[in-house]
Protein backbone atom coordinates (compact mmCIF):
# COMPACT_ATOMS: atom_id res chain seq x y z
CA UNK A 1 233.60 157.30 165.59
CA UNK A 2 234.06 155.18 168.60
CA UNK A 3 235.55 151.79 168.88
CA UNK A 4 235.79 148.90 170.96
CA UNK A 5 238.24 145.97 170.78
CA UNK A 6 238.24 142.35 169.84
CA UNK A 7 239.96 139.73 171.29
CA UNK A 8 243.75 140.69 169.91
CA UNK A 9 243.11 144.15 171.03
CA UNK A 10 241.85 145.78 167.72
CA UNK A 11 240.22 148.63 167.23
CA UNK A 12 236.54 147.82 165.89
CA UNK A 13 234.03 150.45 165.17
CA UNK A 14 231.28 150.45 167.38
CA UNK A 15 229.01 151.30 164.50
CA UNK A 16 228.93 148.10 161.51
CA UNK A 17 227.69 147.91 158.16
CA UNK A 18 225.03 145.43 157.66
CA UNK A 19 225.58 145.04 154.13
CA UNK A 20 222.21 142.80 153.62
CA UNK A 21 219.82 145.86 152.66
CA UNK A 22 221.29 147.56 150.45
CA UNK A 23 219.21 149.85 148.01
CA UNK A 24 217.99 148.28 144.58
CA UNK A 25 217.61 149.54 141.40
CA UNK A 26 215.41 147.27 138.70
CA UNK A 27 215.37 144.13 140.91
CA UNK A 28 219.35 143.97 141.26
CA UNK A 29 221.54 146.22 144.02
CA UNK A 30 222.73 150.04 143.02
CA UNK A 31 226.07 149.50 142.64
CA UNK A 32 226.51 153.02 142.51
CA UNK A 33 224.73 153.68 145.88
CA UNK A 34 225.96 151.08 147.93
CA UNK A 35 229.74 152.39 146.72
CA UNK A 36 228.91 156.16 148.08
CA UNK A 37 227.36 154.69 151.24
CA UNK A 38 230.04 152.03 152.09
CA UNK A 39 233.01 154.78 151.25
CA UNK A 40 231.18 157.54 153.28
CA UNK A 41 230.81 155.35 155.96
CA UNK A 42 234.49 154.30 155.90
CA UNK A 43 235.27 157.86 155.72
CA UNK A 44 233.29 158.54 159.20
CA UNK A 45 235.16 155.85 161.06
CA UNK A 46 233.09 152.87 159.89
CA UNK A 47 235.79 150.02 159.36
CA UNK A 48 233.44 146.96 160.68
CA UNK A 49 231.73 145.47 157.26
CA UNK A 50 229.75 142.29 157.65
CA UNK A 51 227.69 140.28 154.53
CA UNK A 52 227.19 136.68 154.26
CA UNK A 53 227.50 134.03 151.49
CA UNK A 54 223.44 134.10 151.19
CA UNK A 55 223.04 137.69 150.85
CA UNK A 56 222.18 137.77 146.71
CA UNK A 57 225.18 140.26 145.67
CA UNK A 58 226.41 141.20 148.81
CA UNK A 59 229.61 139.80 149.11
CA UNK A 60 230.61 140.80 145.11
CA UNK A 61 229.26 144.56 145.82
CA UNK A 62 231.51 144.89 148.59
CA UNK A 63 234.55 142.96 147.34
CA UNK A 64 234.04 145.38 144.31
CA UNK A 65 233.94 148.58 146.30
CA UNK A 66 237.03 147.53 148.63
CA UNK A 67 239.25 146.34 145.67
CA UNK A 68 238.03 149.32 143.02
CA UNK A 69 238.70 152.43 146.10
CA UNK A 70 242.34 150.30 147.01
CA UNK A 71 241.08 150.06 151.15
CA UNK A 72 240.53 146.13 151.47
CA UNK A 73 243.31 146.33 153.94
CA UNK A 74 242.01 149.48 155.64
CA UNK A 75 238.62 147.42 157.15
CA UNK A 76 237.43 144.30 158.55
CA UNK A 77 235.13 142.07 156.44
CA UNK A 78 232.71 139.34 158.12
CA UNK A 79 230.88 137.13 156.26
CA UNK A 80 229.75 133.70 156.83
CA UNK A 81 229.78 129.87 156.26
CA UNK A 82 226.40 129.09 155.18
CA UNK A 83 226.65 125.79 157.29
CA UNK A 84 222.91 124.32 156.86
CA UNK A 85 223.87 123.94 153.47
CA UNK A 86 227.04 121.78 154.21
CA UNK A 87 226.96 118.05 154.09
CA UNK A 88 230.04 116.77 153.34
CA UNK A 89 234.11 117.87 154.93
CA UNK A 90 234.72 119.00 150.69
CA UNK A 91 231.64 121.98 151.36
CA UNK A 92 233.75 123.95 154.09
CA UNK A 93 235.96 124.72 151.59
CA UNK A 94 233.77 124.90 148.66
CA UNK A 95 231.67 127.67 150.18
CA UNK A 96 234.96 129.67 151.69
CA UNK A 97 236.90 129.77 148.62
CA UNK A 98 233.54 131.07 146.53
CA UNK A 99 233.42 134.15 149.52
CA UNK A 100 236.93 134.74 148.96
CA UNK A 101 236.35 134.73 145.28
CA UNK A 102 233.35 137.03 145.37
CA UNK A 103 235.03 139.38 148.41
CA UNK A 104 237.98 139.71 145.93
CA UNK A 105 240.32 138.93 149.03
CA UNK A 106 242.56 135.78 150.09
CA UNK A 107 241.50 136.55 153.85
CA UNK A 108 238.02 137.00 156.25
CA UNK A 109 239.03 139.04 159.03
CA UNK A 110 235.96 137.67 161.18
CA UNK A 111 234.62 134.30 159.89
CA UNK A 112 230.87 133.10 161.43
CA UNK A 113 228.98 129.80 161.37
CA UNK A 114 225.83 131.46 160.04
CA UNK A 115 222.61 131.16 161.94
CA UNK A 116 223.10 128.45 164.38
CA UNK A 117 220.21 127.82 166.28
CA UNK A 118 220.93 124.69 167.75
CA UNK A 119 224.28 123.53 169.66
CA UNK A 120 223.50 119.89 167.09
CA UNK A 121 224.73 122.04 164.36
CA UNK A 122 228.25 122.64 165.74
CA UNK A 123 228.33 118.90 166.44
CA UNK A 124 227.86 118.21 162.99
CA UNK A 125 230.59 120.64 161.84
CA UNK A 126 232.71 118.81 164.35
CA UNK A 127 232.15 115.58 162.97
CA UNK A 128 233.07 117.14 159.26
CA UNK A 129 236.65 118.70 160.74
CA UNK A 130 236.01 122.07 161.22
CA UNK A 131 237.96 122.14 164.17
CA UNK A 132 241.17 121.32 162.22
CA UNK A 133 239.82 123.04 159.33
CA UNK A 134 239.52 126.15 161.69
CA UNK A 135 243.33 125.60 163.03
CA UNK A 136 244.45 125.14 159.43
CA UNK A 137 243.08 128.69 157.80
CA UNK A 138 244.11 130.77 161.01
CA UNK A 139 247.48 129.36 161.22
CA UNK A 140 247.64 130.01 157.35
CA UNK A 141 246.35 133.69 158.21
CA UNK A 142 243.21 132.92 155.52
CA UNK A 143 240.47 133.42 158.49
CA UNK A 144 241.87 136.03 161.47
CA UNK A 145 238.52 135.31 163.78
CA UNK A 146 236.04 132.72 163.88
CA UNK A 147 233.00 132.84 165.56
CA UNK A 148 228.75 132.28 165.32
CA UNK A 149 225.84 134.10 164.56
CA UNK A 150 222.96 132.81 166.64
CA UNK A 151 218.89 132.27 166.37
CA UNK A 152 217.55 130.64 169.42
CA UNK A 153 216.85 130.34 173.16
CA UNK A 154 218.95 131.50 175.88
CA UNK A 155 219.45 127.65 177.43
CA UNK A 156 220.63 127.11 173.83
CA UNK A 157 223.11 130.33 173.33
CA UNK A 158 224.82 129.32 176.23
CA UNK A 159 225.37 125.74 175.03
CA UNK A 160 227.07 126.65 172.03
CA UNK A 161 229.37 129.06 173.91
CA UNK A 162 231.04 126.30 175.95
CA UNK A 163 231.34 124.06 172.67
CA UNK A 164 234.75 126.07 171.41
CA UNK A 165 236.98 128.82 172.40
CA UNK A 166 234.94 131.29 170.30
CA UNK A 167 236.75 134.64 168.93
CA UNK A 168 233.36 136.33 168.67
CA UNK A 169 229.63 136.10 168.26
CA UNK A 170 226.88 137.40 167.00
CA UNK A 171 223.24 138.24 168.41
CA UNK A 172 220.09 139.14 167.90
CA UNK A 173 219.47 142.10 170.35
CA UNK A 174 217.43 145.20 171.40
CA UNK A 175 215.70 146.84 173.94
CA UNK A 176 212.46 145.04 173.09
CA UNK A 177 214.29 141.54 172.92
CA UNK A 178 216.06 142.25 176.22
CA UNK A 179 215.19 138.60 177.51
CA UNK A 180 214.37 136.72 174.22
CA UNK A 181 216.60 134.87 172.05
CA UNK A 182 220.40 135.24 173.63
CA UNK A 183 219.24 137.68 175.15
CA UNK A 184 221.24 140.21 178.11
CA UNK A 185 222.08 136.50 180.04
CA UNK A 186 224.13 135.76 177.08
CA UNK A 187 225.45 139.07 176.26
CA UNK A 188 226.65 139.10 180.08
CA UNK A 189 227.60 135.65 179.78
CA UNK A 190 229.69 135.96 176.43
CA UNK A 191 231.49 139.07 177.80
CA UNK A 192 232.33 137.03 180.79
CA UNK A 193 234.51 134.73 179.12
CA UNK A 194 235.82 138.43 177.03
CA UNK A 195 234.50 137.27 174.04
CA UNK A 196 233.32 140.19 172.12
CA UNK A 197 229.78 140.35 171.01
CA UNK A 198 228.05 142.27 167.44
CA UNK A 199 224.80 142.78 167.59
CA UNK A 200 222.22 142.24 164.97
CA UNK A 201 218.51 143.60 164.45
CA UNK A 202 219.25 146.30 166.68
CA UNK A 203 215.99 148.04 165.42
CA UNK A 204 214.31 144.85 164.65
CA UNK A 205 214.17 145.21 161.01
CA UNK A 206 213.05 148.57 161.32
CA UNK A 207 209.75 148.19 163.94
CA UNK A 208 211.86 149.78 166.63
CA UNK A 209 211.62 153.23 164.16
CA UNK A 210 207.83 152.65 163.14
CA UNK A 211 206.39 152.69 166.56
CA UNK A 212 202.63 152.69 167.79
CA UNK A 213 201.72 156.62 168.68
CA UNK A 214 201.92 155.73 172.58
CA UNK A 215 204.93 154.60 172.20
CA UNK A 216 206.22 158.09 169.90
CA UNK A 217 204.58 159.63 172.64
CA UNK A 218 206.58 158.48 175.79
CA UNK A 219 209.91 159.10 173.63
CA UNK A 220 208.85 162.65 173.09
CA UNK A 221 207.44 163.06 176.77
CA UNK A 222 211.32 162.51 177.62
CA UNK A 223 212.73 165.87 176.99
CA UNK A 224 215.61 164.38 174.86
CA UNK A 225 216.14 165.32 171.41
CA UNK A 226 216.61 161.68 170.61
CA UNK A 227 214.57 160.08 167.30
CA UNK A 228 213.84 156.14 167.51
CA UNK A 229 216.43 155.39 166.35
CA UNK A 230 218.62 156.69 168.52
CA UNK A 231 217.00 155.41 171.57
CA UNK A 232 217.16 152.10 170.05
CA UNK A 233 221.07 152.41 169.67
CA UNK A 234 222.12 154.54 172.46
CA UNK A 235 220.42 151.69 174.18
CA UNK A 236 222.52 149.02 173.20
CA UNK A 237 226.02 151.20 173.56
CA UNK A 238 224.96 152.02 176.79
CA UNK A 239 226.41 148.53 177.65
CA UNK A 240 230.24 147.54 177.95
CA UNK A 241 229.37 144.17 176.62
CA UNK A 242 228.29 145.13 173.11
CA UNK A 243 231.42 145.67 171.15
CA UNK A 244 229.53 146.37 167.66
CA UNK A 245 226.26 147.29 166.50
CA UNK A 246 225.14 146.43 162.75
CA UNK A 247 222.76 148.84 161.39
CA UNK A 248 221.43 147.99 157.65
CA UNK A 249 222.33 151.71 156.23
CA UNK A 250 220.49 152.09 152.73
CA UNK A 251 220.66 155.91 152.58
CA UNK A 252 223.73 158.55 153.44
CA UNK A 253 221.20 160.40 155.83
CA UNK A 254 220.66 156.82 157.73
CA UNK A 255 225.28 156.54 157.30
CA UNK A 256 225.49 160.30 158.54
CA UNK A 257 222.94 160.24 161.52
CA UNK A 258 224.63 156.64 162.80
CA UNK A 259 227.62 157.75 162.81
CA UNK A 260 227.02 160.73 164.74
CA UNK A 261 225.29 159.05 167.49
CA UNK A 262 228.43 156.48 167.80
CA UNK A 263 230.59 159.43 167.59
CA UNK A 264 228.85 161.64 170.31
CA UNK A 265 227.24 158.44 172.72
CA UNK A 266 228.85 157.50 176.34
CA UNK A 267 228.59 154.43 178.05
CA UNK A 268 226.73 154.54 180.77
CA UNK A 269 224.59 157.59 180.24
CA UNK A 270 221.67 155.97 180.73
CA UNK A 271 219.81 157.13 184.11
CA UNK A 272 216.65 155.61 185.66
CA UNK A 273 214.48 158.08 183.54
CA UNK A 274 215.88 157.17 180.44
CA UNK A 275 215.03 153.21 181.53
CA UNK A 276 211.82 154.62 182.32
CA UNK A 277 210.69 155.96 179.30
CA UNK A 278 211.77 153.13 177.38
CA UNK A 279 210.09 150.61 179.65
CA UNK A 280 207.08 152.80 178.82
CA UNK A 281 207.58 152.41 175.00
CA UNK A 282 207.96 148.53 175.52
CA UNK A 283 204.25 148.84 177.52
CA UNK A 284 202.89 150.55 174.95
CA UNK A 285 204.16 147.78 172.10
CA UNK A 286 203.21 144.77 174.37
CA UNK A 287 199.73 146.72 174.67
CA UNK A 288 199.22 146.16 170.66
CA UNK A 289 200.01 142.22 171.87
CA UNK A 290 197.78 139.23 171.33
CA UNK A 291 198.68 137.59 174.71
CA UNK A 292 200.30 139.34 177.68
CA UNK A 293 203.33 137.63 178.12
CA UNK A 294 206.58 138.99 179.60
CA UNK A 295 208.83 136.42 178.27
CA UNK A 296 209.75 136.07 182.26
CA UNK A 297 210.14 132.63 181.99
CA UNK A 298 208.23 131.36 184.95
CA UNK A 299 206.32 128.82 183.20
CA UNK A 300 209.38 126.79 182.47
CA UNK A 301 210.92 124.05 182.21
CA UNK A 302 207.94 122.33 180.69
CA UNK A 303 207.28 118.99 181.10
CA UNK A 304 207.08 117.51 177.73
CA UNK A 305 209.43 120.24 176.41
CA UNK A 306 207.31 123.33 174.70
CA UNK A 307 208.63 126.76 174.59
CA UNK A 308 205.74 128.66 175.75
CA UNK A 309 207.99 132.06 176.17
CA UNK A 310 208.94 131.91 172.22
CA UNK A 311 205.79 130.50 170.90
CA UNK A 312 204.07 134.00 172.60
CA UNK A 313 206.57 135.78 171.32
CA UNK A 314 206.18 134.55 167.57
CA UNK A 315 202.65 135.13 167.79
CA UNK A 316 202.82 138.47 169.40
CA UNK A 317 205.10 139.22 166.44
CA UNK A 318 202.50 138.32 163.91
CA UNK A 319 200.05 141.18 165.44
CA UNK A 320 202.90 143.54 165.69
CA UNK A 321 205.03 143.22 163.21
CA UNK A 322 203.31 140.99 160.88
CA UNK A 323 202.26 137.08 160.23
CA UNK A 324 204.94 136.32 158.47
CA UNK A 325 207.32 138.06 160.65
CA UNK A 326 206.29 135.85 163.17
CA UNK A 327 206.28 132.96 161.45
CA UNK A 328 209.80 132.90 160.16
CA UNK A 329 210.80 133.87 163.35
CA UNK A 330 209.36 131.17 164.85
CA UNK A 331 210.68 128.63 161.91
CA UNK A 332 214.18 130.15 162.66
CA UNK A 333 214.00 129.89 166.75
CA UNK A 334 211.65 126.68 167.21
CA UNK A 335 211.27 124.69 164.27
CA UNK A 336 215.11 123.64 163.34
CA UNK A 337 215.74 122.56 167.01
CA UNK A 338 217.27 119.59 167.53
CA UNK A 339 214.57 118.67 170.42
CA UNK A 340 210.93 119.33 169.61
CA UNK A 341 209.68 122.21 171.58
CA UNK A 342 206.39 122.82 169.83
CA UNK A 343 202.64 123.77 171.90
CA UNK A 344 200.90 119.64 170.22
CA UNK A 345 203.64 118.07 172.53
CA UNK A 346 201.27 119.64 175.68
CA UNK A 347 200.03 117.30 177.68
CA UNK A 348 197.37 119.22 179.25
CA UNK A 349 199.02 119.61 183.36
CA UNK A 350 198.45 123.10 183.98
CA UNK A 351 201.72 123.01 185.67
CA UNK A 352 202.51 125.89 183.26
CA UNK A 353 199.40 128.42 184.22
CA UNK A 354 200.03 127.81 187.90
CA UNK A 355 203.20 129.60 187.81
CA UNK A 356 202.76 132.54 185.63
CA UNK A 357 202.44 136.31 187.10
CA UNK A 358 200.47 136.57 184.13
CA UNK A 359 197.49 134.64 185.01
CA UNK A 360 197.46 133.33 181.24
CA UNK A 361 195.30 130.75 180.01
CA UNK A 362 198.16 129.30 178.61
CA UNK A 363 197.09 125.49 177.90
CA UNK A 364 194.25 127.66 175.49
CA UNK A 365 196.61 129.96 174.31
CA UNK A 366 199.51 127.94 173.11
CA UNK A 367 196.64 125.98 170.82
CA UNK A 368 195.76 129.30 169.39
CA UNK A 369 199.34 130.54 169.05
CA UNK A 370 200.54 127.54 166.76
CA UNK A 371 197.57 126.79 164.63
CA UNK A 372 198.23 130.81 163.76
CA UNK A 373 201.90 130.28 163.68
CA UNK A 374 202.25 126.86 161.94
CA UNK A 375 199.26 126.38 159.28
CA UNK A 376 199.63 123.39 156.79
CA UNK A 377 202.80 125.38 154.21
CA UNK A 378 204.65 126.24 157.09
CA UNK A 379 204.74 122.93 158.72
CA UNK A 380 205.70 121.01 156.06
CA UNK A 381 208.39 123.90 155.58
CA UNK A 382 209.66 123.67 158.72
CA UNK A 383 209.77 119.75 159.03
CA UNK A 384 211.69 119.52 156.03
CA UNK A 385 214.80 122.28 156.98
CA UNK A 386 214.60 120.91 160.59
CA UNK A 387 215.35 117.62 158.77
CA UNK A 388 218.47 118.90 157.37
CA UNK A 389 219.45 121.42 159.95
CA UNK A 390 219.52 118.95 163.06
CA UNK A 391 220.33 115.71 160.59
């Protein structure tokens, strides 16, 4: 196992445990299964374990399986203030001491405000006390890190950087989502200021492994012995900037062959055929795409505020990956934004389709895109959790 180091100069394996898919047996998690993963894993070098408060048994499983093998102090745990759930100062503390209670610990070595998608969200933390709240658990040693897991635009990402001197963060991030969501501008941008950066969805829930048969074809057209899945993360520790990568192990061949490839990977190994071929996987994906858009960005700023970039990227996602992929995605990315950014604010100016390389029809397009991506349930859905997320 490899490792790269936070902030205070510890050691943290390159490799995480995403311990929100774990295997399940009769509806409920395998106790028995996760233990042998998440202690084989630890034996290989793994020592990076992240859950969150609304993962249904996460957090007890792995408090059980730290406190029952006698290694709590041996790893890192991350887990995560559910904070669209807080209204009132009394919550913060409600919702930490239940983790510590469930993680069987008095201390989170890396604490996140989960799934922030808009910078509004910090503010309202702010206006709770978090900030002193913050000051008071570190200096009592109860929280070692703090940091955010993000959903959202670029623009946005960067926003909520410069809102607090930020231990860590976490991304959404693979070759495929290069330029969406954070994206490499924030990676690059969050390693600038050294703060250390775990990625998320490396795989993209698993569609990164399940490829379209051009795309199988160009990886095996490369000459390297290399499955999906290891394209996919060689990828991402190619780059200096990612200091973790979570993978959702489920299976002790899925624990064995990750750690491997974090054991045997180099930075920097990738060449301009290795971009190549996985350039050529992305064509082949896009090719299975509902509209032809890059995600360059050219069509931006809009005028009356839509997101044409992530409303063709939800609705690519719905042909790709499924609807209700895309949908959520585009709940979790669009919908609890403090501003309004969806396709009914158009105004019609074209200024849009005269800048994209694309030549898309994208006044037509965007119509298409959210009647597909926002019918009647998931409207009223997202209207009602923006209402609470950007209060």
């Amino acid at each position: 196992m490899q490792y790269r180091n936070d902030r205070n100069g510890k050691p943290i394996s390159i490799l995480g445990f995403g311990c929100m898919r774990f295997a399940h047996k009769g509806g409920a998690i395998d106790y028995d299964q996760a233990k042998e993963q998440l202690l084989h894993a630890k034996e290989l070098g793994v020592n990076y374990f992240d859950t969150a408060y609304l993962y249904p048994g996460s957090e007890e499983t792995l408090g059980r399986v730290l406190e029952e093998a006698g290694c709590r102090e041996e790893v890192c745990i991350a887990t995560k203030l559910p904070q669209y759930l807080v209204r009132k100062a009394s919550a913060i503390d409600k919702y930490f001491n239940e983790e510590l209670r469930r993680l069987r610990t008095d201390y989170v070595d890396y604490y996140l405000m989960h799934m922030v998608t808009d910078v509004q969200q910090w503010h309202n933390l702010c206006a709770l006390g978090i900030e002193d709240w913050i000051v008071q658990k570190k200096a009592s040693g109860a929280i070692r890190n703090i940091g955010f897991s993000f959903h959202g635009s670029t623009e946005l990402f960067l926003e909520v950087l410069e809102e607090y001197d930020w231990d860590f963060c976490q991304i959404q991030y693979n070759y495929l989502d290069e330029n969406t969501q954070a994206g490499r501008r924030g990676l690059e941008a969050a390693a600038e200021r050294g703060i250390p950066v775990v990625i998320m969805e490396p795989l993209r829930g698993g569609k990164l492994v399940e490829l379209p048969p051009a795309a199988r074809d160009a990886l095996e057209d490369s000459g390297r012995p290399w499955s999906a899945a290891e394209w996919a993360l060689r990828w991402l520790w190619d780059q200096p900037a990612v200091t973790c990568v979570l993978s959702g192990m489920n299976s002790m061949q899925m624990v064995d062959e990750n750690c491997r490839v974090a054991s045997e990977v180099q930075e920097g190994e990738f060449g301009e055929e290795e971009f190549a071929t996985l350039e050529g996987v992305k064509d082949a994906i896009r090719s299975t795409q509902r509209v032809g858009c890059t995600g360059c960005g050219y069509c931006m700023p809009c005028p009356k505020g839509v997101d044409i970039p992530a409303l063709f990227r939800c609705y690519n996602h719905m042909y790709t990956e499924g609807k209700n992929a895309g949908r959520q995605e585009y709940w979790q990315t669009v919908s609890l934004r403090k501003e309004k950014a969806f396709a009914k604010q158009c105004i019609q100016c074209g200024k849009c389709e005269s800048h994209c390389p694309q030549g898309i029809a994208i006044r037509e397009q965007i119509r298409i895109a959210d009647r597909e991506l926002r019918p009647l349930p998931w409207r009223i859905a997202g209207d009602v959790a923006r209402s609470f997320a950007v209060r």
